[in-house]
N, C-alpha and C. Protein backbone atom coordinates (compact mmCIF):
# COMPACT_ATOMS: atom_id res chain seq x y z
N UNK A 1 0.84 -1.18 0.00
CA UNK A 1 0.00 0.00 0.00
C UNK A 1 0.89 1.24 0.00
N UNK A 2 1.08 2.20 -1.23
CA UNK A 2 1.29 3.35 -0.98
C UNK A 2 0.53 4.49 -0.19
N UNK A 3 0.98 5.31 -0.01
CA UNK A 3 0.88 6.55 0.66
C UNK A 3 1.12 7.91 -0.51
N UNK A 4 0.24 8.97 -0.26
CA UNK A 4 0.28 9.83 -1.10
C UNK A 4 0.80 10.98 -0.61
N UNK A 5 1.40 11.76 -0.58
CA UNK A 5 2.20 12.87 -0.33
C UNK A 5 1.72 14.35 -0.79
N UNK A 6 1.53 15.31 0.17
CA UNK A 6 0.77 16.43 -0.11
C UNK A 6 1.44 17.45 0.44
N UNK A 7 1.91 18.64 -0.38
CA UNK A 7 2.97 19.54 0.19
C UNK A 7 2.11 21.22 -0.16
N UNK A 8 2.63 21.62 1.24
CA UNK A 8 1.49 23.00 1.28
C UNK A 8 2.77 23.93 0.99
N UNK A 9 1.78 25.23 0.72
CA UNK A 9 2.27 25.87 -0.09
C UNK A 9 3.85 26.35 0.43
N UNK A 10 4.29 26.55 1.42
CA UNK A 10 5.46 27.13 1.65
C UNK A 10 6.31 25.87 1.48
N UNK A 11 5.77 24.38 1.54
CA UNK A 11 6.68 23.49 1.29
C UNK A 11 6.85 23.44 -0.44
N UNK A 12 6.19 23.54 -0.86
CA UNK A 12 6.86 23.93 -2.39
C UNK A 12 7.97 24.85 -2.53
N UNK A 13 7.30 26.42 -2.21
CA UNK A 13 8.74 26.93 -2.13
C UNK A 13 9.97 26.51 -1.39
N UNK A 14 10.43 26.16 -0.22
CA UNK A 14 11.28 25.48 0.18
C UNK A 14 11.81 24.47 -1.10
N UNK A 15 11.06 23.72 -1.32
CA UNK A 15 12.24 22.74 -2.27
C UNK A 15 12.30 23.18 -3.08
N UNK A 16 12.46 24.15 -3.68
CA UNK A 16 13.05 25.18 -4.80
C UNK A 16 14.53 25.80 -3.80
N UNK A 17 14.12 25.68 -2.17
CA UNK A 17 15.68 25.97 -1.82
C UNK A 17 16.04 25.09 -1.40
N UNK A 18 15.62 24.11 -1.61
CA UNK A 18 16.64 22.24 -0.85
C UNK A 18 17.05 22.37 -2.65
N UNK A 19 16.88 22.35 -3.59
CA UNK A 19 17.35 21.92 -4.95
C UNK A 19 18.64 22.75 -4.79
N UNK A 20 18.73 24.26 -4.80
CA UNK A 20 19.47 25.21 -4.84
C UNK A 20 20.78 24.78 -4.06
N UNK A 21 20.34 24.25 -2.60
CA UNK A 21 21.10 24.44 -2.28
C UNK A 21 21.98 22.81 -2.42
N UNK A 22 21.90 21.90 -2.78
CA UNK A 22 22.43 20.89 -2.96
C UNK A 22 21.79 19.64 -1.91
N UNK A 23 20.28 19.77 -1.26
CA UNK A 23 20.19 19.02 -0.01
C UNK A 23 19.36 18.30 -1.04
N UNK A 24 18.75 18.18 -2.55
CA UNK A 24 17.72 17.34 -3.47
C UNK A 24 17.86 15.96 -3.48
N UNK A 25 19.03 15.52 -3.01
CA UNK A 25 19.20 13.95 -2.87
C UNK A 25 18.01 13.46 -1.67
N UNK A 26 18.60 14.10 -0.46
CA UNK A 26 18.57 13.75 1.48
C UNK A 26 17.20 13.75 1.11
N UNK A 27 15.89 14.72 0.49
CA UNK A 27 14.96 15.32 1.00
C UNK A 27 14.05 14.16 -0.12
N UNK A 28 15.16 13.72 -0.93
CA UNK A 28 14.21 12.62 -2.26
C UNK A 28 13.71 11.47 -1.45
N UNK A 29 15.06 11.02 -0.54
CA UNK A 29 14.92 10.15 0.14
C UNK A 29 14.49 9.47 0.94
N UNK A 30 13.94 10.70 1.70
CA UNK A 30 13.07 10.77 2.73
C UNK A 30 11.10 10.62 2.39
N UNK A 31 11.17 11.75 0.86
CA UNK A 31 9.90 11.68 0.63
C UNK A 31 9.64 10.13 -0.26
N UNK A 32 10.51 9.14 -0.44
CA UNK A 32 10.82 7.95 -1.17
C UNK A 32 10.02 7.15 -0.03
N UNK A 33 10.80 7.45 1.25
CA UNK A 33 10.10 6.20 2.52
C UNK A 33 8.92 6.70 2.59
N UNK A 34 8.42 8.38 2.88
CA UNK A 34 7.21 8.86 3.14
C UNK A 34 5.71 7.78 2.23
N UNK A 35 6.48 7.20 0.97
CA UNK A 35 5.33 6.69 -0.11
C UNK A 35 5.38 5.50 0.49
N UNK A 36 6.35 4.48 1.05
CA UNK A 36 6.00 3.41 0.76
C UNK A 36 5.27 2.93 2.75
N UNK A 37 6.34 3.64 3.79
CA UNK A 37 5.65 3.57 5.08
C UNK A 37 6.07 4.91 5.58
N UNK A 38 5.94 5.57 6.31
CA UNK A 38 5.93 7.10 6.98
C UNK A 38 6.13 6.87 8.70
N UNK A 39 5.60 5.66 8.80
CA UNK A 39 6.70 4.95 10.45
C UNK A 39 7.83 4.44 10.11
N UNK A 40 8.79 4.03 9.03
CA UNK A 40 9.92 3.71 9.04
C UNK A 40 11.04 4.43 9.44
N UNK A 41 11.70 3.45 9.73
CA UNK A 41 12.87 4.30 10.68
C UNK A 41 14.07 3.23 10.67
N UNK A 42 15.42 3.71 10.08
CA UNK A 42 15.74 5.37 10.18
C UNK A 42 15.79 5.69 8.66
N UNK A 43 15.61 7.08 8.87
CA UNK A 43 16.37 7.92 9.62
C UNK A 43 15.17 8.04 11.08
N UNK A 44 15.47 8.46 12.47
CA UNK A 44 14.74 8.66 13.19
C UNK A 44 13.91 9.61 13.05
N UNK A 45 12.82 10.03 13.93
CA UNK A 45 11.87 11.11 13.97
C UNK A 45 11.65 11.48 15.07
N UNK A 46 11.10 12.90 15.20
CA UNK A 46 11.15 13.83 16.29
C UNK A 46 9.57 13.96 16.09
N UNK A 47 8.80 13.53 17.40
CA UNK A 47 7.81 14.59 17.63
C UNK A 47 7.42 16.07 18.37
N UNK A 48 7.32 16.81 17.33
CA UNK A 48 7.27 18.61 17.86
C UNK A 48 6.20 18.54 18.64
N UNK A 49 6.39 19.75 19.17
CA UNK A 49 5.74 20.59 20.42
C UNK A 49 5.32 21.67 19.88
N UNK A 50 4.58 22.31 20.90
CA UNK A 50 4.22 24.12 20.90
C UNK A 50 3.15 24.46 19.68
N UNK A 51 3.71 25.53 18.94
CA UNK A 51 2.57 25.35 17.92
C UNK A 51 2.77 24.07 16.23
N UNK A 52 3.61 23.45 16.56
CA UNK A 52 3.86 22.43 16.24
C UNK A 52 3.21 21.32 16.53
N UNK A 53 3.07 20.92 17.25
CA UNK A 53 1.37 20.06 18.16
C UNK A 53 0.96 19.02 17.31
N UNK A 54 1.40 17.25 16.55
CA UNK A 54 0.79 17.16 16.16
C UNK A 54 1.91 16.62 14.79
N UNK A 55 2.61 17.52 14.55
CA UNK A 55 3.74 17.45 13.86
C UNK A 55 4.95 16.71 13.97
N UNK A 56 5.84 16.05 12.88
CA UNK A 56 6.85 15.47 13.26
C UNK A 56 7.98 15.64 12.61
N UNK A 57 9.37 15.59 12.70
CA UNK A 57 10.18 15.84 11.74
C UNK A 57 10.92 14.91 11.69
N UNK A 58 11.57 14.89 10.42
CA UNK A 58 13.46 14.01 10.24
C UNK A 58 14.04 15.42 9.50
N UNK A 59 16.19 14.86 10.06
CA UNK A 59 16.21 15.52 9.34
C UNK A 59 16.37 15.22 8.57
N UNK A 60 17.15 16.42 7.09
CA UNK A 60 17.83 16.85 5.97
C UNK A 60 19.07 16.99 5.99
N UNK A 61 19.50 17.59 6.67
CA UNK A 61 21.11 18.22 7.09
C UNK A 61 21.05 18.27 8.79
N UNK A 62 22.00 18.52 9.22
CA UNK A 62 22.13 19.45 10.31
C UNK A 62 21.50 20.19 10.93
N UNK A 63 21.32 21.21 9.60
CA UNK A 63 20.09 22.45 10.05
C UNK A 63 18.69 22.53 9.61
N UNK A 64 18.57 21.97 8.50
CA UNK A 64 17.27 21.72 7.57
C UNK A 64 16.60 20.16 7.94
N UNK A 65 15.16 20.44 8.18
CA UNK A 65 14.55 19.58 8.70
C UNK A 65 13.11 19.05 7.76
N UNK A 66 12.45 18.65 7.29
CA UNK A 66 11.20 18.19 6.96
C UNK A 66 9.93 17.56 8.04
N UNK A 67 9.21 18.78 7.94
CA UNK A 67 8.15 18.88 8.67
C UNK A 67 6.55 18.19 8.54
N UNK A 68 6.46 17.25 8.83
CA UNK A 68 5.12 16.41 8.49
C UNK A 68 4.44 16.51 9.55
N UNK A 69 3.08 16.24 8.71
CA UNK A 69 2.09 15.28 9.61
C UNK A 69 1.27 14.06 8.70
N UNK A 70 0.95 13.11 9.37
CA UNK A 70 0.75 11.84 8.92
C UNK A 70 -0.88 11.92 9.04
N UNK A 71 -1.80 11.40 8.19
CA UNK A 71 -2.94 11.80 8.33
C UNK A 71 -3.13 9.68 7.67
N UNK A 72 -3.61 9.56 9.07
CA UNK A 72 -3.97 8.12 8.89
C UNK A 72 -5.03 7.61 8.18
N UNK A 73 -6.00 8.38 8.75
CA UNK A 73 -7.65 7.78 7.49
C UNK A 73 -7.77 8.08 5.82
N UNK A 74 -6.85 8.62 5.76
CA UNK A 74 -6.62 8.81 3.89
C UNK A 74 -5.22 8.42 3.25
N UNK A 75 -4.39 7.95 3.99
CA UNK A 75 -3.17 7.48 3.66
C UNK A 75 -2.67 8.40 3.36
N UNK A 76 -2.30 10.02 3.81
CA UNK A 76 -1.54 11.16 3.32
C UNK A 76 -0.22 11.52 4.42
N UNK A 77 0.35 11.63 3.70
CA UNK A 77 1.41 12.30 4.71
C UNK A 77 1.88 13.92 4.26
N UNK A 78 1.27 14.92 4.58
CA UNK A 78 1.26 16.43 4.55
C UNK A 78 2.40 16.96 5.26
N UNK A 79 3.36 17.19 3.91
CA UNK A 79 4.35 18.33 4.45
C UNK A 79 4.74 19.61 4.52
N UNK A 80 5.09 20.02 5.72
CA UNK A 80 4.36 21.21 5.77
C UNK A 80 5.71 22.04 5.48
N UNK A 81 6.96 22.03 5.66
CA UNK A 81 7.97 22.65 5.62
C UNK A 81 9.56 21.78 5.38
N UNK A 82 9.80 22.03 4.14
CA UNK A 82 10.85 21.10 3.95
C UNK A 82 12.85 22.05 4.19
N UNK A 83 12.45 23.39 4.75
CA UNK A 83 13.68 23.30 4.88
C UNK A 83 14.05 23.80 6.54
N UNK A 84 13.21 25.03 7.13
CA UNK A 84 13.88 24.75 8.61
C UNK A 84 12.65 25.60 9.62
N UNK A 85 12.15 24.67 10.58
CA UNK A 85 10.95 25.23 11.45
C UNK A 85 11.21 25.76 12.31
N UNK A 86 12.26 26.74 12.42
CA UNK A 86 12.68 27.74 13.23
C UNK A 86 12.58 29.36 12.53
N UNK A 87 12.10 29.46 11.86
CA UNK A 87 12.18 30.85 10.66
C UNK A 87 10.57 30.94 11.60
């Protein structure tokens, strides 16, 4: 069973700056596992806090992170920010 992948609008722009900046491999890779399971691990995952609530990340780099949420009754995994949830 795949999984379908849904990226809001500021996560589009972001991967116009994961391409730029050379992170288009890390972030392929990640949205590669996102299709086939979105609990696989690793790379590990972080569940956020605060107004994050709900949200989870892996990273990208160091500093750049990919920001999901997993939406179980439709098989989607919605990303909300693919380069850093501290801006």
């Amino acid at each position: 069973m795949t999984w379908q992948i849904s990226l809001s609008r500021q996560a589009t722009k972001d991967a116009k700056k994961i391409a730029q900046s050379g992170l288009k491999p890390q972030a392929k890779k990640l949205l590669e596992l996102f299709t086939e399971n979105p609990y696989n691990t690793p790379p590990p995952y972080e569940k956020l806090t605060g107004n994050l609530h709900g949200f989870s990340s892996r990273r990208i780099s160091i500093q750049h992170r990919l920001v999901y949420r997993i939406i179980e009754e439709e098989k989607v995994v919605h990303i909300l920010r693919m380069w850093t949830h501290y801006e």
